[in-house]
Every structure is written in C-alpha cells, then in structure tokens.
C-alpha atoms as a PDB file:
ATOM      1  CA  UNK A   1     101.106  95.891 104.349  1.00  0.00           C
ATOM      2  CA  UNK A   2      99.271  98.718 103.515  1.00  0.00           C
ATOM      3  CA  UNK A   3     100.293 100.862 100.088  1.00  0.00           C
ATOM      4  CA  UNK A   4     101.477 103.915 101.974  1.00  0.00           C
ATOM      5  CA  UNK A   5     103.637 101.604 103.563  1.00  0.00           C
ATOM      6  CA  UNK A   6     104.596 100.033 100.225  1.00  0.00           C
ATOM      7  CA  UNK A   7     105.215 103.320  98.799  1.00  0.00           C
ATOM      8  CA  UNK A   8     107.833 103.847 101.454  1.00  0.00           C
ATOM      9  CA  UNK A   9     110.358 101.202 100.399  1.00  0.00           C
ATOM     10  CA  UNK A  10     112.709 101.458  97.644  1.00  0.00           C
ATOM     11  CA  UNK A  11     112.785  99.361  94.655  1.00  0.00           C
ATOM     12  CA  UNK A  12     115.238  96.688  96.175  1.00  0.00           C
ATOM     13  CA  UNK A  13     112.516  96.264  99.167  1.00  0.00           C
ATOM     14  CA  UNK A  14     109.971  95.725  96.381  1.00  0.00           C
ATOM     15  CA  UNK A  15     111.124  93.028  94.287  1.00  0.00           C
ATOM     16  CA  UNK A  16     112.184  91.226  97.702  1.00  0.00           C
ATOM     17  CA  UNK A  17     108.905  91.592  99.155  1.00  0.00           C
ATOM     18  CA  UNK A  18     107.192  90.438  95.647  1.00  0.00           C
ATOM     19  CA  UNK A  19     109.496  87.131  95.759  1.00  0.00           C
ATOM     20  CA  UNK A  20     107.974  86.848  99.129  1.00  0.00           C
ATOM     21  CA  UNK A  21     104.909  86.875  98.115  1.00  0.00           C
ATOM     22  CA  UNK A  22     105.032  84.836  94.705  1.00  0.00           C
ATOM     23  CA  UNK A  23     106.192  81.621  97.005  1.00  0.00           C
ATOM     24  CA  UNK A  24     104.162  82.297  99.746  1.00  0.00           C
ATOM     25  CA  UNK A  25     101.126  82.236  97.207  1.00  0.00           C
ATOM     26  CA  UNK A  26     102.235  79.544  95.303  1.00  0.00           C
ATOM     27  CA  UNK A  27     102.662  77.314  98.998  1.00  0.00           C
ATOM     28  CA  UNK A  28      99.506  78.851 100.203  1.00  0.00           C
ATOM     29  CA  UNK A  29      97.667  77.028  97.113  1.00  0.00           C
ATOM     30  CA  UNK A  30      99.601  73.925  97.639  1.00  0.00           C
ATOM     31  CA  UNK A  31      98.144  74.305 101.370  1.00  0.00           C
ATOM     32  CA  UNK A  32      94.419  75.112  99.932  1.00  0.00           C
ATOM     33  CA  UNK A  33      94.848  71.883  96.929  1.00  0.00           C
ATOM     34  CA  UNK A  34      95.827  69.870 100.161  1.00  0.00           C
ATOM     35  CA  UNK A  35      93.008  70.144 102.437  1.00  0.00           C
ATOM     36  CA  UNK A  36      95.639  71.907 104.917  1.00  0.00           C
ATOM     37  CA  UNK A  37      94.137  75.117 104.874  1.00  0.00           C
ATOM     38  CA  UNK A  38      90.174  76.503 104.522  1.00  0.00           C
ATOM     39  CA  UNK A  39      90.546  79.952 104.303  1.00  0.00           C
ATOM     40  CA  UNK A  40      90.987  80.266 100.550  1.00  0.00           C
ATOM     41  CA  UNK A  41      90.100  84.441 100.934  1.00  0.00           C
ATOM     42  CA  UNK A  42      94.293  84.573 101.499  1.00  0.00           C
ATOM     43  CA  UNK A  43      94.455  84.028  98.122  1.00  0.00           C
ATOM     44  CA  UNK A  44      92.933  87.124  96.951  1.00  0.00           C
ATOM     45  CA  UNK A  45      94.729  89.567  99.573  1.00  0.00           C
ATOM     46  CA  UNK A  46      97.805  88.163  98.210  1.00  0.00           C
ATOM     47  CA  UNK A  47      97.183  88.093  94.380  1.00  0.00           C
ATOM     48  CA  UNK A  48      95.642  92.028  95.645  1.00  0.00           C
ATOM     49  CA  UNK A  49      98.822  92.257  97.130  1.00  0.00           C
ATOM     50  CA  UNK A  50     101.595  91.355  94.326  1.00  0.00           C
ATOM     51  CA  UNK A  51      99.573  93.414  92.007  1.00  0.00           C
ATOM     52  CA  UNK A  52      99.876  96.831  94.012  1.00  0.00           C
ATOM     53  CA  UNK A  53     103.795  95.734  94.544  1.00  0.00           C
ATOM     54  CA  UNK A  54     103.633  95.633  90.908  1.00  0.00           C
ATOM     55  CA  UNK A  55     102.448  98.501  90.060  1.00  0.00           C
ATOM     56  CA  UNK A  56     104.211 100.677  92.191  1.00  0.00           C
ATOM     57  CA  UNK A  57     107.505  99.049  90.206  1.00  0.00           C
ATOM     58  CA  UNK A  58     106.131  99.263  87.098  1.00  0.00           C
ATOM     59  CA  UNK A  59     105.200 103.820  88.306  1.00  0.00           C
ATOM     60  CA  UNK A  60     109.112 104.118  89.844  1.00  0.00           C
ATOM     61  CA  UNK A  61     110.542 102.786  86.049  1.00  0.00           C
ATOM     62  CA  UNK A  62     108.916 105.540  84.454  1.00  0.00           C
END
C-alpha cells in the first residue's frame, strides 16, 4: 500500500493493518531462517512499511 492510501484509513484500519504486518514479518523471517524463502528484500518493504503505519498513528494522536 502506498501512504496516500494509508493516509485514507482511519485509526481502527491502522492498528489492524499494523497487526497484519507484525505477523506477517515475523512468519516471513521464520520463512527466510528456514531456507523456504530467498527473497529476503520483503523484509525491508515491510519493516518500511510498519514504520510509515506508525507514524501516521503516532501524527493522528497529536
């Protein structure tokens, strides 16, 4: 998702689409530890990812 999309959602959509992320990451890396999967570059355009879902939370509490 892009950010303009991100920017779009309301704070509920957020945090449900940061959960998302946070276990897909976290069985991603399993994946990678495993030998399953090569491309390891996921991992960056996620972590990119959760930390633009993040921030937008973090701008919308203030």
């Amino acid at each position: 998702m892009k950010v303009q999309e991100l920017r779009q959602l309301d704070a509920k959509k957020l945090n449900e689409k940061l959960k998302e992320l946070v276990r897909k990451l976290s069985v991603f890396r399993f994946h990678v530890k495993t030998g399953q999967e090569a491309n390891t570059a996921e991992i960056g355009k996620m972590r990119k990812q959760i930390a633009q879902i993040k921030t937008l939370l973090n701008n919308e509490s203030k």
